[in-house]
N, C-alpha and C. Protein backbone atom coordinates (compact mmCIF):
# COMPACT_ATOMS: atom_id res chain seq x y z
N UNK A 1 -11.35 -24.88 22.63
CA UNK A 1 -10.37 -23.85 22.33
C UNK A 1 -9.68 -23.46 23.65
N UNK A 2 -8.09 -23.86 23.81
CA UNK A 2 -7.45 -23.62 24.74
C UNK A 2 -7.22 -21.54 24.97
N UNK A 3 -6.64 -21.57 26.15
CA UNK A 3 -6.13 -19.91 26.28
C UNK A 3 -4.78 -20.00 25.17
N UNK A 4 -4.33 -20.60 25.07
CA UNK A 4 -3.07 -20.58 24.40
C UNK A 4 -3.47 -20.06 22.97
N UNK A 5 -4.82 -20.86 22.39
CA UNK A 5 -4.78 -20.66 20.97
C UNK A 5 -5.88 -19.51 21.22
N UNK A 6 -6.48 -18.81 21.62
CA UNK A 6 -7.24 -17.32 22.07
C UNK A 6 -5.55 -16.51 22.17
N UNK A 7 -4.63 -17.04 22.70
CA UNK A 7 -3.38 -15.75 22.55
C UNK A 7 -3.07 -15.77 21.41
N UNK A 8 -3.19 -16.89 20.30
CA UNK A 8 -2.31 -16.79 19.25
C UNK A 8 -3.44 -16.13 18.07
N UNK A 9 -4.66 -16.14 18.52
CA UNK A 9 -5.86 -15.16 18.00
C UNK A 9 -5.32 -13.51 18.06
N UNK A 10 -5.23 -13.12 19.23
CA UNK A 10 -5.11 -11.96 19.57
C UNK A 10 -3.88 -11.32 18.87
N UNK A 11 -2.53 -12.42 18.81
CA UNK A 11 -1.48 -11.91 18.52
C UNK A 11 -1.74 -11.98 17.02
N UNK A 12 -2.04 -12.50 16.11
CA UNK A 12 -1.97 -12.75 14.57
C UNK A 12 -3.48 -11.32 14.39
N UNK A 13 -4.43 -10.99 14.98
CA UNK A 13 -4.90 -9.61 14.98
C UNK A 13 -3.96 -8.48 15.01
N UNK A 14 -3.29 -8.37 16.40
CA UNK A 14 -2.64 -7.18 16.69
C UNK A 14 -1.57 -7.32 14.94
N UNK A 15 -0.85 -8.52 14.83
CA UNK A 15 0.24 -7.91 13.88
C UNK A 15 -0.24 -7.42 12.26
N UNK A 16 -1.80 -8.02 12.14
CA UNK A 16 -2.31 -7.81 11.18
C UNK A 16 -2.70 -6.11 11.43
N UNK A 17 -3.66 -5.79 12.40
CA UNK A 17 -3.69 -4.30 12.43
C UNK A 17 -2.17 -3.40 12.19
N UNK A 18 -1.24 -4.18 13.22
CA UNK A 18 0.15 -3.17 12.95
C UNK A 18 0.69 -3.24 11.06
N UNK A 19 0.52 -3.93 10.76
CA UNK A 19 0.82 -3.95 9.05
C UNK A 19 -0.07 -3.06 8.80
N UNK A 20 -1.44 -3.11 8.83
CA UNK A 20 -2.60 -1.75 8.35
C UNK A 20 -1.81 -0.87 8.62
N UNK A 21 -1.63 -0.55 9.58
CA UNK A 21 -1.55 0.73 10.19
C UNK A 21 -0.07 1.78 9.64
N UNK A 22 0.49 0.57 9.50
CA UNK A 22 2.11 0.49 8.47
C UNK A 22 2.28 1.32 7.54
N UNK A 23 0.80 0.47 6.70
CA UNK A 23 0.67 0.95 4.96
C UNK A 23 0.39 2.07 5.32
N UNK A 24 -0.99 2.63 6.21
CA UNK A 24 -1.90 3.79 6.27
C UNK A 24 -0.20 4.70 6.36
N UNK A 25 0.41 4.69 7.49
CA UNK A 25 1.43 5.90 7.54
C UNK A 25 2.17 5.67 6.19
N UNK A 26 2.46 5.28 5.44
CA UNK A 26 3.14 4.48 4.48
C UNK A 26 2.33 5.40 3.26
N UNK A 27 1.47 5.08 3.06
CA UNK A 27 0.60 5.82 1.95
C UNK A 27 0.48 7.33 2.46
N UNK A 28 -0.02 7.62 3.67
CA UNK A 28 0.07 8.99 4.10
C UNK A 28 1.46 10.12 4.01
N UNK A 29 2.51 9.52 4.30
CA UNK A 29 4.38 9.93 4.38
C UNK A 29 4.49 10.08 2.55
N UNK A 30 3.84 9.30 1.49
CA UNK A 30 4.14 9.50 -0.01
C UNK A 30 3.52 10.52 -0.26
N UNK A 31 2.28 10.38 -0.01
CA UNK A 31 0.95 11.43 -0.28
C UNK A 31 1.62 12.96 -0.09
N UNK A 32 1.92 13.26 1.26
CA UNK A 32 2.29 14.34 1.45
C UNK A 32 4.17 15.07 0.80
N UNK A 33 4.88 13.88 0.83
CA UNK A 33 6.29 14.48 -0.12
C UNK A 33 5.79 14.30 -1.29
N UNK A 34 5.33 13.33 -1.81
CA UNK A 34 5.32 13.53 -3.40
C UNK A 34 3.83 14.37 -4.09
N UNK A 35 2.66 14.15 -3.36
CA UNK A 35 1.62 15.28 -3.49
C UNK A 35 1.29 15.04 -5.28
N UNK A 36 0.89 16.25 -5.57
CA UNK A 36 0.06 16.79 -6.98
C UNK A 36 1.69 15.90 -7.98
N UNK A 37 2.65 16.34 -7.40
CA UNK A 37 3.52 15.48 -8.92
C UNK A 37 3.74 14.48 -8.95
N UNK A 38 3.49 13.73 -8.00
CA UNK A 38 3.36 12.36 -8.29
C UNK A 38 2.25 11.87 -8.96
N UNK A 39 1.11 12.65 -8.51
CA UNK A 39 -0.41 12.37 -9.40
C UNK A 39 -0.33 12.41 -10.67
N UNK A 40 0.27 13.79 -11.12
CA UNK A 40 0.64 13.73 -12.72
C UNK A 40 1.48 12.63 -12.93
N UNK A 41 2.56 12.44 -12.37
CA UNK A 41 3.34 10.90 -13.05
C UNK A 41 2.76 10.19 -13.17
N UNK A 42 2.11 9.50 -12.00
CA UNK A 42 1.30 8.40 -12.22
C UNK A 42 -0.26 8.56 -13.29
N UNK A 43 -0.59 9.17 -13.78
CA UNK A 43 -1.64 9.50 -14.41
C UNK A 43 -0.88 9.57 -15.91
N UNK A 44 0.06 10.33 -16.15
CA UNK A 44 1.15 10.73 -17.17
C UNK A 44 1.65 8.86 -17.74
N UNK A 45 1.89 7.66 -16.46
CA UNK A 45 2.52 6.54 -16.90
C UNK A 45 1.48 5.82 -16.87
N UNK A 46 0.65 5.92 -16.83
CA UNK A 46 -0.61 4.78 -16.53
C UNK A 46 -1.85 5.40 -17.09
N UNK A 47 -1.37 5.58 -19.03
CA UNK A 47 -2.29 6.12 -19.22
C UNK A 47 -2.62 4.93 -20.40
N UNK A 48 -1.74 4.02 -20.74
CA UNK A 48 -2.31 2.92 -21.49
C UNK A 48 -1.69 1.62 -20.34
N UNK A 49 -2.96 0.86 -21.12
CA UNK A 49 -2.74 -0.30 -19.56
C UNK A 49 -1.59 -1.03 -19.83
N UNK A 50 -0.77 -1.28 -20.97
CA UNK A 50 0.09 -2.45 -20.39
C UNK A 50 1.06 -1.26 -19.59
N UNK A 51 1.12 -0.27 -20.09
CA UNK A 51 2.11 0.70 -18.74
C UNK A 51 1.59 0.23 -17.24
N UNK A 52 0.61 0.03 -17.28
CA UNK A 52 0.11 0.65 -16.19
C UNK A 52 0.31 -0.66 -15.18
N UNK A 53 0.44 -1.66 -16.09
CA UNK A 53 1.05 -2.91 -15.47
C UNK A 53 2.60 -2.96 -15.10
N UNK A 54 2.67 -2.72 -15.83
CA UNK A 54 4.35 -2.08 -15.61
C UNK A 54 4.61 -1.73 -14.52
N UNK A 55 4.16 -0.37 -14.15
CA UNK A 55 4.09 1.04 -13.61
C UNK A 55 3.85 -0.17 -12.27
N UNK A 56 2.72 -1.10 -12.34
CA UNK A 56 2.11 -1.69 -10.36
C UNK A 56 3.08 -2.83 -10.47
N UNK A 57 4.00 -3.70 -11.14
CA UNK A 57 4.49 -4.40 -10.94
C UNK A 57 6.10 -3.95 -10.29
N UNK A 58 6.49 -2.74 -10.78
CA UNK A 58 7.66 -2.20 -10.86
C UNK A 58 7.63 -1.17 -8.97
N UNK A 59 6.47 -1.02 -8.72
CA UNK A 59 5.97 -0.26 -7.44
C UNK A 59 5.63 -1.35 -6.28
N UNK A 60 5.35 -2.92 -6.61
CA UNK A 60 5.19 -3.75 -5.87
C UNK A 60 6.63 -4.11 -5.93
N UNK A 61 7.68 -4.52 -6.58
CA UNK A 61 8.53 -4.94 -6.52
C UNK A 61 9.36 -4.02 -5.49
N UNK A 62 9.02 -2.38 -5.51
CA UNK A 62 10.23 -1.58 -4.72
C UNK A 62 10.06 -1.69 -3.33
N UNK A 63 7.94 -1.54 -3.20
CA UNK A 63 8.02 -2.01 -1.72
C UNK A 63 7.82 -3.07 -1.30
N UNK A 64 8.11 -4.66 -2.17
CA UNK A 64 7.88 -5.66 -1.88
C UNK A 64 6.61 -5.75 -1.13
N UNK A 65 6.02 -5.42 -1.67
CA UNK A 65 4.85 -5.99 -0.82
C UNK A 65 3.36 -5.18 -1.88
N UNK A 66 2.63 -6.31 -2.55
CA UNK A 66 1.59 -6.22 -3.50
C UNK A 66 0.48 -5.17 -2.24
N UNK A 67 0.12 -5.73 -1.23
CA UNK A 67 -0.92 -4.78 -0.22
C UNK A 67 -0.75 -3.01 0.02
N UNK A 68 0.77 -3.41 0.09
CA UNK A 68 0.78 -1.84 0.50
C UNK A 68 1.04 -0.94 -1.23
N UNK A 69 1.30 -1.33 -2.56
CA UNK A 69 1.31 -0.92 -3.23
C UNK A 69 -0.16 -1.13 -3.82
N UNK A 70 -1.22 -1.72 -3.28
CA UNK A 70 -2.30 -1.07 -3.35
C UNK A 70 -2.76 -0.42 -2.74
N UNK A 71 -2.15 -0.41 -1.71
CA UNK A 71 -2.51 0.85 -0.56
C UNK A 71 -2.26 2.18 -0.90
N UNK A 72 -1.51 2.07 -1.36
CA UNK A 72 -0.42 3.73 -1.88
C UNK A 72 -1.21 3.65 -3.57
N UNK A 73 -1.85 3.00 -4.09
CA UNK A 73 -2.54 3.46 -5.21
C UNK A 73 -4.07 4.05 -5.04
N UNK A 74 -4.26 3.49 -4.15
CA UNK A 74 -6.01 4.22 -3.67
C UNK A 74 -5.96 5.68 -2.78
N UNK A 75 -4.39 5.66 -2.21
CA UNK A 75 -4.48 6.82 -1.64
C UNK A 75 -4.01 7.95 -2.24
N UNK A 76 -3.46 7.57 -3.87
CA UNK A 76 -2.95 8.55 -4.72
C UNK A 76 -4.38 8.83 -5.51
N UNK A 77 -4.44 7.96 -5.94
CA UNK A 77 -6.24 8.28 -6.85
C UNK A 77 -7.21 9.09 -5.58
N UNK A 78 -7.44 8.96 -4.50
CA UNK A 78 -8.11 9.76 -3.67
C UNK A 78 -6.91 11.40 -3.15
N UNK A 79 -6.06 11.00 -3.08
CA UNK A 79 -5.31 12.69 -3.29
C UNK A 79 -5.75 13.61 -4.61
């Protein structure tokens, strides 16, 4: 294992933490503007499952990205 491919270790870490870290402010910035009424919506639309498929397909599609719209669903169920 060259130094070259130990940099390309380090760098494919760092950009993976910076995406974490993305969602975390990402889920945290919803949490706090949208709060308790977003909980009722989402609880209110995702109360039979094919909604509720709906509801994560239609929320992955806005932030393009399936990770962080599970990110922002665990941090609404824990709000």
């Amino acid at each position: 294992m060259s130094l070259l491919d130990i940099e390309k270790l380090f760098y494919a870490a760092g950009g993976i933490g910076m995406f974490l870290y993305g969602m975390h402010l990402m889920a945290a910035g919803l949490q706090k503007a949208a709060g308790a009424r977003m909980k009722r919506l989402m609880g209110t639309w995702t109360g039979h499952r094919l909604a509720a498929v709906l509801v994560g397909i239609f929320v992955t599609v806005i932030t393009q990205s399936s990770s962080a719209a599970a990110v922002m669903t665990v941090g609404f169920v824990n709000a």
